[in-house]
PDB file of N, CA and C in Angstrom:
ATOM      1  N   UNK A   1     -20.777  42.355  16.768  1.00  0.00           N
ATOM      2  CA  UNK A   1     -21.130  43.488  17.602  1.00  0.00           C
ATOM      3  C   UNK A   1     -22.577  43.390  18.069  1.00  0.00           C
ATOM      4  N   UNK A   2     -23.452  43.035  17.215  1.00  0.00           N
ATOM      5  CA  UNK A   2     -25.005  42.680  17.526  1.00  0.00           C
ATOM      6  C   UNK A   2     -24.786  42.120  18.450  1.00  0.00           C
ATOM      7  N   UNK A   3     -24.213  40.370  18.260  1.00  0.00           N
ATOM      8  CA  UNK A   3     -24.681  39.793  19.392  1.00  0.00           C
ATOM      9  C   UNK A   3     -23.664  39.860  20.983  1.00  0.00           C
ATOM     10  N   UNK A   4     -23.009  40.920  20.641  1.00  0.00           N
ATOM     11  CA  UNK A   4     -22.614  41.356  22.142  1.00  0.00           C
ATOM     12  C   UNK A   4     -23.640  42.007  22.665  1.00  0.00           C
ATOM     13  N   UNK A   5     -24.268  42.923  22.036  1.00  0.00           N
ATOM     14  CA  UNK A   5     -24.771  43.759  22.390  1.00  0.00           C
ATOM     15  C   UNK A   5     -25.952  43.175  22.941  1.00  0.00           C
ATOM     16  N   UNK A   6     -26.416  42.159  22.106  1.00  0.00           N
ATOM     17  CA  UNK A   6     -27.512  41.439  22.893  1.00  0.00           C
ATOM     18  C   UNK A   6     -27.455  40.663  24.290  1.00  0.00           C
ATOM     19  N   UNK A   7     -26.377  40.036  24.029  1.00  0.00           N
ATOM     20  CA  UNK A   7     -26.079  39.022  25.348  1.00  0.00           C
ATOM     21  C   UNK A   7     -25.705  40.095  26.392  1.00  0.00           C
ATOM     22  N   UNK A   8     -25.365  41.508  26.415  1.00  0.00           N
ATOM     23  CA  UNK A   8     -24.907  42.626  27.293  1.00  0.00           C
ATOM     24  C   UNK A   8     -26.323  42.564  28.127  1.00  0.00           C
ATOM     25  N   UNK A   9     -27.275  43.295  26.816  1.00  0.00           N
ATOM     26  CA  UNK A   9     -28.947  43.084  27.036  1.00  0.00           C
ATOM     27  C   UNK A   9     -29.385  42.292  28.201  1.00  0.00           C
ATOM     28  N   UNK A  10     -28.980  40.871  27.689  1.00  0.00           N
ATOM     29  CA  UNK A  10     -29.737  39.803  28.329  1.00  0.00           C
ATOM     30  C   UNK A  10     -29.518  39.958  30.015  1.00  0.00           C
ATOM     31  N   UNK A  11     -27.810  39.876  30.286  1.00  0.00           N
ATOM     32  CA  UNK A  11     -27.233  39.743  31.156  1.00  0.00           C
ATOM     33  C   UNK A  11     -27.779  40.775  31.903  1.00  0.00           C
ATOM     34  N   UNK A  12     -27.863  42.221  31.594  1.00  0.00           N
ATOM     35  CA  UNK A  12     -28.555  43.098  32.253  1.00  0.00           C
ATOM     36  C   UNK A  12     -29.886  42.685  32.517  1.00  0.00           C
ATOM     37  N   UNK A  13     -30.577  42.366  31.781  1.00  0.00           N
ATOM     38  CA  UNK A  13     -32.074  41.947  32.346  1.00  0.00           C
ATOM     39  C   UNK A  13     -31.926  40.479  33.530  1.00  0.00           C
ATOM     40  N   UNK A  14     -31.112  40.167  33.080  1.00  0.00           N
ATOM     41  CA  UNK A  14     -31.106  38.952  34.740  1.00  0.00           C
ATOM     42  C   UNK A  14     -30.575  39.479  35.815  1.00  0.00           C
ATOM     43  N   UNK A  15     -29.396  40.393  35.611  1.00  0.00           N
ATOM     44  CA  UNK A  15     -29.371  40.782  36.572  1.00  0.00           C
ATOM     45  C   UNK A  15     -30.401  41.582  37.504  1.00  0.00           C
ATOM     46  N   UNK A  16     -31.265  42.500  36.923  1.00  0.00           N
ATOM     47  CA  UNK A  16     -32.236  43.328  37.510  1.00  0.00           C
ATOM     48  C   UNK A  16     -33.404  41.790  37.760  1.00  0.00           C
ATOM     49  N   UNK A  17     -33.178  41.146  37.156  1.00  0.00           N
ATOM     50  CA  UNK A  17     -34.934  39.992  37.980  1.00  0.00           C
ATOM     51  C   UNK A  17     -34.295  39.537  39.146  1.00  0.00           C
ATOM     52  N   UNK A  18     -32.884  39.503  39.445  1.00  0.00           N
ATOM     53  CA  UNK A  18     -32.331  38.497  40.238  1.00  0.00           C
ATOM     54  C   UNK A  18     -32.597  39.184  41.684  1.00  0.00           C
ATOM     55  N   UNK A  19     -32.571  38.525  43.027  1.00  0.00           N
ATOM     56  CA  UNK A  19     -32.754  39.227  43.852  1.00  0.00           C
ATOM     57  C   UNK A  19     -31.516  39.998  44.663  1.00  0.00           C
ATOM     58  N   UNK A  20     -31.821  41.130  45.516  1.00  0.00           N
ATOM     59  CA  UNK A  20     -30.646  41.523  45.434  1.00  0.00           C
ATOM     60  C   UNK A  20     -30.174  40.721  46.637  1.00  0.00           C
ATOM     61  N   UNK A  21     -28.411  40.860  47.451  1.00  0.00           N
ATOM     62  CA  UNK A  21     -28.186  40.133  48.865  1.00  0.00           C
ATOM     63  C   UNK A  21     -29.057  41.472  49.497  1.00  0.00           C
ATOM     64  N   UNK A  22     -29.285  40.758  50.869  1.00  0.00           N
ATOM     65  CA  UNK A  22     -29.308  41.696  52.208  1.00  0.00           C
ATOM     66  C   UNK A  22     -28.382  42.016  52.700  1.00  0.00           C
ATOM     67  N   UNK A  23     -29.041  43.199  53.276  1.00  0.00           N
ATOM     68  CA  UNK A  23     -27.852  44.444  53.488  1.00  0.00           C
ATOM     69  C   UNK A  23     -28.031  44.441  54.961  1.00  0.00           C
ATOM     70  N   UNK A  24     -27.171  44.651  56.069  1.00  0.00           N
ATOM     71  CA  UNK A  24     -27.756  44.612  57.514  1.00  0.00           C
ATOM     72  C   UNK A  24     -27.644  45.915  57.377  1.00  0.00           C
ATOM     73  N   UNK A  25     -28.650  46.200  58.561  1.00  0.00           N
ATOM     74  CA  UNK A  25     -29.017  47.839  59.098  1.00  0.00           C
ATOM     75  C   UNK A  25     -28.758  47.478  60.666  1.00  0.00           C
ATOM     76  N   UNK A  26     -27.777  48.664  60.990  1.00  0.00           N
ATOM     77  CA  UNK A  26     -27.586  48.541  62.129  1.00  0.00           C
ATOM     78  C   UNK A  26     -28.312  49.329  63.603  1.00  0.00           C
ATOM     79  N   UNK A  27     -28.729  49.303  64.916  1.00  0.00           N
ATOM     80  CA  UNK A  27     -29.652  50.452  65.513  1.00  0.00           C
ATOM     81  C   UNK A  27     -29.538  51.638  65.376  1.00  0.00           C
ATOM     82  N   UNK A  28     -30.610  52.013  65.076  1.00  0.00           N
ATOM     83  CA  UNK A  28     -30.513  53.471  65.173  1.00  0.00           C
ATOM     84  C   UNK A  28     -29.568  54.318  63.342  1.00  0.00           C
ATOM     85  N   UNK A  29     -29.432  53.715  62.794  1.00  0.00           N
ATOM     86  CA  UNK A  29     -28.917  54.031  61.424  1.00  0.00           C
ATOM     87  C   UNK A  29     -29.679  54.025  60.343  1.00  0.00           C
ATOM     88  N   UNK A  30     -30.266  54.862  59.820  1.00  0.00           N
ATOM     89  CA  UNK A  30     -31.220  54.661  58.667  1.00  0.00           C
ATOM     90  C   UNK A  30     -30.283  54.683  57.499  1.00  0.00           C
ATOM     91  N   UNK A  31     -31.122  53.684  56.394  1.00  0.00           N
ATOM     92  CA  UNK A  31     -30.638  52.897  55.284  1.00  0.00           C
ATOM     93  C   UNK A  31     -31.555  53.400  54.188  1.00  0.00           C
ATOM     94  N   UNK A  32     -30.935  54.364  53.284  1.00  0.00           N
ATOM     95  CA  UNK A  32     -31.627  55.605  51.849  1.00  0.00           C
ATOM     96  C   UNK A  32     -32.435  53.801  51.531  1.00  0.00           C
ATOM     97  N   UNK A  33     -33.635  53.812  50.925  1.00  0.00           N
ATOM     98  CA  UNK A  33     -34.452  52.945  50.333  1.00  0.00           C
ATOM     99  C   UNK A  33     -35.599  53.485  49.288  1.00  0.00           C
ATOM    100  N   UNK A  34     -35.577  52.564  48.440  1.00  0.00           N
ATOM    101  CA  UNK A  34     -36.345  53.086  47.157  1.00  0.00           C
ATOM    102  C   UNK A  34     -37.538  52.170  46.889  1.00  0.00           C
ATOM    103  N   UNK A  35     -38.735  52.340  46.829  1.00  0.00           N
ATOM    104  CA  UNK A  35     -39.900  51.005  46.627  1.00  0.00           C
ATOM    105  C   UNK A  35     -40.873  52.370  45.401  1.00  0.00           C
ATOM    106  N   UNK A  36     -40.302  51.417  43.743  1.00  0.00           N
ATOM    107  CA  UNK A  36     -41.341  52.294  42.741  1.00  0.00           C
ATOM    108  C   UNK A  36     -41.007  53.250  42.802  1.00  0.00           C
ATOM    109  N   UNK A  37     -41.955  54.272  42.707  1.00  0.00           N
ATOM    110  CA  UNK A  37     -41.506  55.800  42.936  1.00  0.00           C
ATOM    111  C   UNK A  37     -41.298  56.451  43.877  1.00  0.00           C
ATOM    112  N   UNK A  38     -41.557  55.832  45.067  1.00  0.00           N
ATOM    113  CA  UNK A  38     -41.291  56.351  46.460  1.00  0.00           C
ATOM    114  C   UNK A  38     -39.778  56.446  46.838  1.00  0.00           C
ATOM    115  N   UNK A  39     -39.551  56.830  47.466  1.00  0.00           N
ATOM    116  CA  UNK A  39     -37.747  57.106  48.021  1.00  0.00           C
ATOM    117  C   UNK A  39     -37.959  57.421  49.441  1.00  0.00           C
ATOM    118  N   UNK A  40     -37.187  56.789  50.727  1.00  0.00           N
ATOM    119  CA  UNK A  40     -37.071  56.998  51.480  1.00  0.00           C
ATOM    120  C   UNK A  40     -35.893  56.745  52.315  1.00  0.00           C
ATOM    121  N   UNK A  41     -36.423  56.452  53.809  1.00  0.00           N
ATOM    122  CA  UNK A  41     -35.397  55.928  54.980  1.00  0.00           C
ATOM    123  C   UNK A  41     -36.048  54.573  55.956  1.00  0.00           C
ATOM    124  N   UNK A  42     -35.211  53.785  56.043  1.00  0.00           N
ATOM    125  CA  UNK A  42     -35.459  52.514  56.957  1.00  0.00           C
ATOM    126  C   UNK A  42     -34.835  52.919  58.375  1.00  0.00           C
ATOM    127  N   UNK A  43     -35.390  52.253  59.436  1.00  0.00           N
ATOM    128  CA  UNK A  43     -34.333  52.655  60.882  1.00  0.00           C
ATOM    129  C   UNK A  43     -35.227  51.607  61.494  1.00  0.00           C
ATOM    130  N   UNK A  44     -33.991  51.224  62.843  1.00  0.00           N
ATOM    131  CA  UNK A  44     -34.781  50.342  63.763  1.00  0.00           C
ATOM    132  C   UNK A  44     -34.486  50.740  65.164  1.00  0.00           C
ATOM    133  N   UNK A  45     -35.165  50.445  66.235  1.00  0.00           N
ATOM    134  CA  UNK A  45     -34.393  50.901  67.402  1.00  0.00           C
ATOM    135  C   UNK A  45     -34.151  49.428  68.301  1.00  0.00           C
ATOM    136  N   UNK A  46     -33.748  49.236  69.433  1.00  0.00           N
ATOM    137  CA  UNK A  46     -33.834  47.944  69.923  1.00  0.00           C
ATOM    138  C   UNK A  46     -35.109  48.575  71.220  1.00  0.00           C
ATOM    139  N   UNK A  47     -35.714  47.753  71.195  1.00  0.00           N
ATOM    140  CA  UNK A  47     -37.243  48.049  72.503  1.00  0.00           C
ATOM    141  C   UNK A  47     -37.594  46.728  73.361  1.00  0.00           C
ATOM    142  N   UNK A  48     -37.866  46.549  74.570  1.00  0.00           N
ATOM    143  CA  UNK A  48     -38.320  45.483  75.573  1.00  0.00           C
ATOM    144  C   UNK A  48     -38.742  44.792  74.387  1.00  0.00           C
ATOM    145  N   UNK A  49     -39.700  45.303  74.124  1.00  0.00           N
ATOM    146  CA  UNK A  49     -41.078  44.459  73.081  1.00  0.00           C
ATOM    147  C   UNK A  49     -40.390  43.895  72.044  1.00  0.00           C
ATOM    148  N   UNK A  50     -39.353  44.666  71.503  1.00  0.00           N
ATOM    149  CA  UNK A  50     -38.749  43.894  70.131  1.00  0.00           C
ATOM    150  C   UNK A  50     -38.199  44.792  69.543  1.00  0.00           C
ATOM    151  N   UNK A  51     -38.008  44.414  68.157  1.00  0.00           N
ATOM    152  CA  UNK A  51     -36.834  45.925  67.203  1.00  0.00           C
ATOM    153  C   UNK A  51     -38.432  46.305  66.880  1.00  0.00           C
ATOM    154  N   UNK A  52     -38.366  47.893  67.120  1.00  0.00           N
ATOM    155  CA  UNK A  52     -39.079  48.736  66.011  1.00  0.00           C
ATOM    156  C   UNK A  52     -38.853  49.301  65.002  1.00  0.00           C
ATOM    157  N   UNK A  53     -39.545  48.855  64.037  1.00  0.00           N
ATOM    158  CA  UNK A  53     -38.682  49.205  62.607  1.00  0.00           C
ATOM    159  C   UNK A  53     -39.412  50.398  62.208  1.00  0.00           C
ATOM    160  N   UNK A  54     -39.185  51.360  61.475  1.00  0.00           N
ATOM    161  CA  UNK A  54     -39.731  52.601  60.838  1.00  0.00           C
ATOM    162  C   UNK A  54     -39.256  52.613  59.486  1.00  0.00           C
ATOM    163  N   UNK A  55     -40.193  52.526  58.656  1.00  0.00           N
ATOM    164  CA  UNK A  55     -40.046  52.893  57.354  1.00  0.00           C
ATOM    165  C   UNK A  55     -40.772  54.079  57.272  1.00  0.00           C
ATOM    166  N   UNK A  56     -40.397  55.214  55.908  1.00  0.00           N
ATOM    167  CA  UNK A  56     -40.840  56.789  55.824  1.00  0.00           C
ATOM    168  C   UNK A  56     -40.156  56.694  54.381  1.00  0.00           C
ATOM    169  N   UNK A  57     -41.523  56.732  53.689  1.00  0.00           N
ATOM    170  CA  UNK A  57     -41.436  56.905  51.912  1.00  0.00           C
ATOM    171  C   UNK A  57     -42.353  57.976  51.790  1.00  0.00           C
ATOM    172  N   UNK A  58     -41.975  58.853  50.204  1.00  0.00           N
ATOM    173  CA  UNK A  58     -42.660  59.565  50.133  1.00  0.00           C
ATOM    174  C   UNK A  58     -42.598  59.769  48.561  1.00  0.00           C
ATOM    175  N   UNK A  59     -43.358  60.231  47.847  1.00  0.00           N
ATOM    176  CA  UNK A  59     -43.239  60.556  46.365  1.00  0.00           C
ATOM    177  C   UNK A  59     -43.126  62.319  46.259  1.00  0.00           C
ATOM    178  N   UNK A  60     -42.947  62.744  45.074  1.00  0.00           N
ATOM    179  CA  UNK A  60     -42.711  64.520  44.967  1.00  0.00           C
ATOM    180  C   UNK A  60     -43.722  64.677  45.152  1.00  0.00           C
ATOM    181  N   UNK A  61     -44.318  65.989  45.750  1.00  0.00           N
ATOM    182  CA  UNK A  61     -45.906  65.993  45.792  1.00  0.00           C
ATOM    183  C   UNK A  61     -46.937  65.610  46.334  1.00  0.00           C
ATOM    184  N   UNK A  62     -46.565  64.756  47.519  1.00  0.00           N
ATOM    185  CA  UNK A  62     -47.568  64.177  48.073  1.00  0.00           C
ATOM    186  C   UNK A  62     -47.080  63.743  49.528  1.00  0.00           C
ATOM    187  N   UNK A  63     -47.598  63.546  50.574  1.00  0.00           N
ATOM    188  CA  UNK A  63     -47.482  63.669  51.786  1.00  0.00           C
ATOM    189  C   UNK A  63     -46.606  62.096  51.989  1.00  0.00           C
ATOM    190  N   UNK A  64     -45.910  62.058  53.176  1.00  0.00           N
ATOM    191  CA  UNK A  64     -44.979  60.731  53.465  1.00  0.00           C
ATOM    192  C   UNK A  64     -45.971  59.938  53.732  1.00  0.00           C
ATOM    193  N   UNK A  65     -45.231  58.508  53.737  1.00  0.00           N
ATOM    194  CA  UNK A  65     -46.272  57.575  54.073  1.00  0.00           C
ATOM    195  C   UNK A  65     -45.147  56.812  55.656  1.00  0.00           C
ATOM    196  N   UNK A  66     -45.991  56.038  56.455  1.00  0.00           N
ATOM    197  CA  UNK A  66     -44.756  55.991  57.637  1.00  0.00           C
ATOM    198  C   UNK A  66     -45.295  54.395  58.141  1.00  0.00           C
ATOM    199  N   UNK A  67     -44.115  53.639  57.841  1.00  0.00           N
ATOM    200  CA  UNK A  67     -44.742  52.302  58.801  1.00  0.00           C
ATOM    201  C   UNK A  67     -43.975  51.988  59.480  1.00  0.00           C
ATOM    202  N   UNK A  68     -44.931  51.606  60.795  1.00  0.00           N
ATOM    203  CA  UNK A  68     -44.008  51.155  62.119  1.00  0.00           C
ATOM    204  C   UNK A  68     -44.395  49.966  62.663  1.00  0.00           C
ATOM    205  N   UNK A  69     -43.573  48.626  63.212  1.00  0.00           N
ATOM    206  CA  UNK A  69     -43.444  47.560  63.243  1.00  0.00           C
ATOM    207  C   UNK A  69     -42.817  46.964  64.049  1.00  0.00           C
ATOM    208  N   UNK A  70     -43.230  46.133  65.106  1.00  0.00           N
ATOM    209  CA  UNK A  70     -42.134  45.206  65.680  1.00  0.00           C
ATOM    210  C   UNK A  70     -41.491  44.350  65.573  1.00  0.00           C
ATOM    211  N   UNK A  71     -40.589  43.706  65.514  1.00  0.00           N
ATOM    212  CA  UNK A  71     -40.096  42.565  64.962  1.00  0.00           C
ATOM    213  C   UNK A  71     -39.619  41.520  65.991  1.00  0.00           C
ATOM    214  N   UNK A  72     -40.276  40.606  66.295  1.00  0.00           N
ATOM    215  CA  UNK A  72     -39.244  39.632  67.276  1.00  0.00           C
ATOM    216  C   UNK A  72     -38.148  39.024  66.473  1.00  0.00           C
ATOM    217  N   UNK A  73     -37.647  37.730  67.113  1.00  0.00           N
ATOM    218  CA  UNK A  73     -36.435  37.259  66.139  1.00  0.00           C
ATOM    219  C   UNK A  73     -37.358  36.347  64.798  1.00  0.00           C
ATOM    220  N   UNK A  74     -36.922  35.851  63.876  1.00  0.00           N
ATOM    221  CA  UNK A  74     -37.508  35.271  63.083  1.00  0.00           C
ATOM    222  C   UNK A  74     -38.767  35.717  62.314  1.00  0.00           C
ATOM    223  N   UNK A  75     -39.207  37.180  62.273  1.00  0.00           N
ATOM    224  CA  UNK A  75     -40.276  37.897  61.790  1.00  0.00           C
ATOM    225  C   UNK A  75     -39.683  38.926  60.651  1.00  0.00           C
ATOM    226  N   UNK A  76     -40.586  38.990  60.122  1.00  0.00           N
ATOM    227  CA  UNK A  76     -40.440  40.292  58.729  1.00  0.00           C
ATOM    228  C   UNK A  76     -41.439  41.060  58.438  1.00  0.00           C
ATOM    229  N   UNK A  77     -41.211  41.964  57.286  1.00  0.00           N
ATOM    230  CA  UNK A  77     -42.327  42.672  57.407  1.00  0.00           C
ATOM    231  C   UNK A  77     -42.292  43.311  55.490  1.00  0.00           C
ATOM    232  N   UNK A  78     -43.182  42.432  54.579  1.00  0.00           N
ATOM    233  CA  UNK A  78     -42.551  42.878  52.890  1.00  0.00           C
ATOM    234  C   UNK A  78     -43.460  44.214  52.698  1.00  0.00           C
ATOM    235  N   UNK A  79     -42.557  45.352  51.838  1.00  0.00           N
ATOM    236  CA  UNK A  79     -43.449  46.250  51.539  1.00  0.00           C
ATOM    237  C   UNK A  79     -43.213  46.028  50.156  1.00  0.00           C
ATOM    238  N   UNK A  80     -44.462  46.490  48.882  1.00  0.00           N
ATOM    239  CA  UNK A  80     -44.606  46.210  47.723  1.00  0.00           C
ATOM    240  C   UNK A  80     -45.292  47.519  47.146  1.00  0.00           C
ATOM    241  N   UNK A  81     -44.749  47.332  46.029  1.00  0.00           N
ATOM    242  CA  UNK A  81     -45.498  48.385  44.988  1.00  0.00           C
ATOM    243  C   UNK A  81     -45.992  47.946  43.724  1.00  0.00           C
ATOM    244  N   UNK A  82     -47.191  48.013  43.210  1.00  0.00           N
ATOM    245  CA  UNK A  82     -47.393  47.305  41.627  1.00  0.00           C
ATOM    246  C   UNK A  82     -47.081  48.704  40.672  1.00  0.00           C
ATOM    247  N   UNK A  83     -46.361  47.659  39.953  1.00  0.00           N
ATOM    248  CA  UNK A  83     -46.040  48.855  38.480  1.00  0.00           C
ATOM    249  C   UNK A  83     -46.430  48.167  37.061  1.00  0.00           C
ATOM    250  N   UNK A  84     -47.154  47.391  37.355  1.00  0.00           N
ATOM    251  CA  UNK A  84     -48.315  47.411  36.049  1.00  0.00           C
ATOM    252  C   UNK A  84     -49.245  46.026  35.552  1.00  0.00           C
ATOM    253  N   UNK A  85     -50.353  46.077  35.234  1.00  0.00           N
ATOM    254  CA  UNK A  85     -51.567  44.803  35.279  1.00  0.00           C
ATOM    255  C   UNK A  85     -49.906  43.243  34.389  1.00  0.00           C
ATOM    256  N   UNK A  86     -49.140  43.321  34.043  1.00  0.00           N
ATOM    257  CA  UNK A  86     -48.068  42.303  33.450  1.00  0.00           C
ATOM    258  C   UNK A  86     -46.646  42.226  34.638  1.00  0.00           C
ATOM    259  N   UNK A  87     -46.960  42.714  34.753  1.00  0.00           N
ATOM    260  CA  UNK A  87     -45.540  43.049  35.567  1.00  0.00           C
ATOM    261  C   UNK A  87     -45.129  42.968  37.588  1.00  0.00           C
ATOM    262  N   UNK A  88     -44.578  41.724  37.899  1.00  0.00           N
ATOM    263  CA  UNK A  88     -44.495  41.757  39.500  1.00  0.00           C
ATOM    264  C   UNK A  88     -44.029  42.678  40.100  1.00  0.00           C
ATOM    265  N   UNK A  89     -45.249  42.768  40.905  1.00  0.00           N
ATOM    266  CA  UNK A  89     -44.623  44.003  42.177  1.00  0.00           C
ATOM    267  C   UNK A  89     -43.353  44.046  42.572  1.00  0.00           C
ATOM    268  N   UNK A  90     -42.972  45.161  42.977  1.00  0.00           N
ATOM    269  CA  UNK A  90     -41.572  45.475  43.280  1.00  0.00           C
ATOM    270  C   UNK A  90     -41.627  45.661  44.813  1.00  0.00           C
ATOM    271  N   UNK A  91     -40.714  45.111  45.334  1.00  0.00           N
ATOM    272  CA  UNK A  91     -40.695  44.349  46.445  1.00  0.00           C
ATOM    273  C   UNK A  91     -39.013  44.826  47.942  1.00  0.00           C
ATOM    274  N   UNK A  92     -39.743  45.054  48.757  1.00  0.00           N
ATOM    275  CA  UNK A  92     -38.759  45.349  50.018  1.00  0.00           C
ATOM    276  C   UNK A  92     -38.854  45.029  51.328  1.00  0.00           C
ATOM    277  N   UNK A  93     -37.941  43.384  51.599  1.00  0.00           N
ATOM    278  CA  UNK A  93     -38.484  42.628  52.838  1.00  0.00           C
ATOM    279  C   UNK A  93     -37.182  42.979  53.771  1.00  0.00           C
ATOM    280  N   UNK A  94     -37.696  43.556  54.681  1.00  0.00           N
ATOM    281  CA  UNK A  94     -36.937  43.636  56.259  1.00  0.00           C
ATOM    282  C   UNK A  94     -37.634  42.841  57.744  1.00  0.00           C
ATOM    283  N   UNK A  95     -36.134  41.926  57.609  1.00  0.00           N
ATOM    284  CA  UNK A  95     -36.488  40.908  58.513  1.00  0.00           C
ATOM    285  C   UNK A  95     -35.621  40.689  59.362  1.00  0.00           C
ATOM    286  N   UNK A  96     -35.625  40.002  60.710  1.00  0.00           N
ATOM    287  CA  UNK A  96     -35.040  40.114  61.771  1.00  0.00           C
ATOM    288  C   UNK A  96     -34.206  38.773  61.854  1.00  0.00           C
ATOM    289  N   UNK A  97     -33.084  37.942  61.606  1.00  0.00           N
ATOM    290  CA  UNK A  97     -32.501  37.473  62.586  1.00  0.00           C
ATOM    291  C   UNK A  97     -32.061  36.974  63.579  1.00  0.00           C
ATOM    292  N   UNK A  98     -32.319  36.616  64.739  1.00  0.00           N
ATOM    293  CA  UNK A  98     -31.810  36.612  66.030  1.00  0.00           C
ATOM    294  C   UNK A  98     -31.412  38.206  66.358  1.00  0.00           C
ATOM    295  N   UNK A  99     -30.325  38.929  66.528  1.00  0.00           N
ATOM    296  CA  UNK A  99     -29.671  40.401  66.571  1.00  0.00           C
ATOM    297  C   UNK A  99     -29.765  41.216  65.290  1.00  0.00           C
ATOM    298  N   UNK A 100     -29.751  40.407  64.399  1.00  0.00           N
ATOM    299  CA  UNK A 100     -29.539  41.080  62.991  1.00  0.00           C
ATOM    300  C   UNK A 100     -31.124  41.285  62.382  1.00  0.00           C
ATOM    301  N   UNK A 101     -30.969  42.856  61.696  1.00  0.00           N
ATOM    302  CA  UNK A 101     -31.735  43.068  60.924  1.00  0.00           C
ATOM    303  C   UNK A 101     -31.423  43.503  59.385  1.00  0.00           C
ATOM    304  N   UNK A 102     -31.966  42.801  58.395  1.00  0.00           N
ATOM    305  CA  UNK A 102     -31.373  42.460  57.174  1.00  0.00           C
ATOM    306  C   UNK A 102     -32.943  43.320  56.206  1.00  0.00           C
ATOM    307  N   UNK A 103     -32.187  43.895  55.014  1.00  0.00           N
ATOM    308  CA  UNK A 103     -32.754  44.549  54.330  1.00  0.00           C
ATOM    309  C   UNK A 103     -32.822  43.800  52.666  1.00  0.00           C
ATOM    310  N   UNK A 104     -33.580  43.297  51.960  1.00  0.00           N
ATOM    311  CA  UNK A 104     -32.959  42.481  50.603  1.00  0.00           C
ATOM    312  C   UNK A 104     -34.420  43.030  49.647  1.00  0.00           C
ATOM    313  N   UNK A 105     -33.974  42.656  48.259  1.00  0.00           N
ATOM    314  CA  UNK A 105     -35.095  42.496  47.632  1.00  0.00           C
ATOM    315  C   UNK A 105     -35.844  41.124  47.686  1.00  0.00           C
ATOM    316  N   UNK A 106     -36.753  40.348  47.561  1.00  0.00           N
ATOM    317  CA  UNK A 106     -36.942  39.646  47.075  1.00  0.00           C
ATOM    318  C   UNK A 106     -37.114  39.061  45.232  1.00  0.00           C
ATOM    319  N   UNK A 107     -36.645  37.897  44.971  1.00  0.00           N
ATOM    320  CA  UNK A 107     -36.774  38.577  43.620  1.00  0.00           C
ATOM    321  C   UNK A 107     -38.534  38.273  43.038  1.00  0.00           C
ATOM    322  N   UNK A 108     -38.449  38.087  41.870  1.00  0.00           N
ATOM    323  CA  UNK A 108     -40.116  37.927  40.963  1.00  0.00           C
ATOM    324  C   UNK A 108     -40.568  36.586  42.030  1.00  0.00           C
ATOM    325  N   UNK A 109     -41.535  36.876  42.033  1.00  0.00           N
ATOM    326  CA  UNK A 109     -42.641  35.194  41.993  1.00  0.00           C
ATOM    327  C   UNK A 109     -42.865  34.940  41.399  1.00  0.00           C
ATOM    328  N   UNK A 110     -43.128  33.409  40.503  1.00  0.00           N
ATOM    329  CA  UNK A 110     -44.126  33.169  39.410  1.00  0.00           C
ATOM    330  C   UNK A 110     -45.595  32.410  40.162  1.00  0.00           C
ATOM    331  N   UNK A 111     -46.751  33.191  39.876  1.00  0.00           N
ATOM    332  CA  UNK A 111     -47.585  32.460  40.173  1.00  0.00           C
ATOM    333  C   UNK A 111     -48.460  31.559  39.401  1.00  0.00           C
ATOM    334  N   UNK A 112     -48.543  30.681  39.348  1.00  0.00           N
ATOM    335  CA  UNK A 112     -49.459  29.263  38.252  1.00  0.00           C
ATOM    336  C   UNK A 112     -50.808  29.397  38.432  1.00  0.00           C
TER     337      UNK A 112
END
């Protein structure tokens, strides 16, 4: 029973380091998103200039935060949060495609 319980453990902890797939977001559809303690909405529109992407996070208590972005094809844009002096930022890259705009985690970095 221990060592189920451990290897349950383990398996859960790889799963959470692992990165997640991307998710497409389609125009004009915002996609619920979570970075740390913030919680928000993703949306893009299609524009001459390129997709404009809008991200809008906010924590309880404290005013939204709002980023806006263009994206041609082959561009991204990572937003990050640190959650502690041991521990890699937590991480949310939306990137463009050709037509498609894709939402994923990235997973850990190790840096040397």
């Amino acid at each position: 029973m221990i060592l189920r319980s451990t290897l349950l453990a383990a398996g859960l902890a790889l799963a959470a380091a692992a990165p997640a797939p991307a998710q497409e977001l389609k125009p004009i559809e915002a996609r619920r998103i979570a970075l740390g303690e913030a919680a928000g909405i993703a949306y893009y529109t299609v524009e001459p200039e390129g997709y404009r992407v809008v991200v809008t996070l906010a924590v309880p208590d404290a005013a939204p935060l709002r980023l806006e972005t263009r994206l041609a094809a082959g561009q991204s844009v990572l937003l990050s949060a640190p959650r502690g002096p041991d521990a890699p930022a937590e991480q949310i890259e939306i990137s463009r495609r050709d037509d498609t705009v894709l939402v994923r985690r990235p997973g850990p970095v190790a840096i040397n």
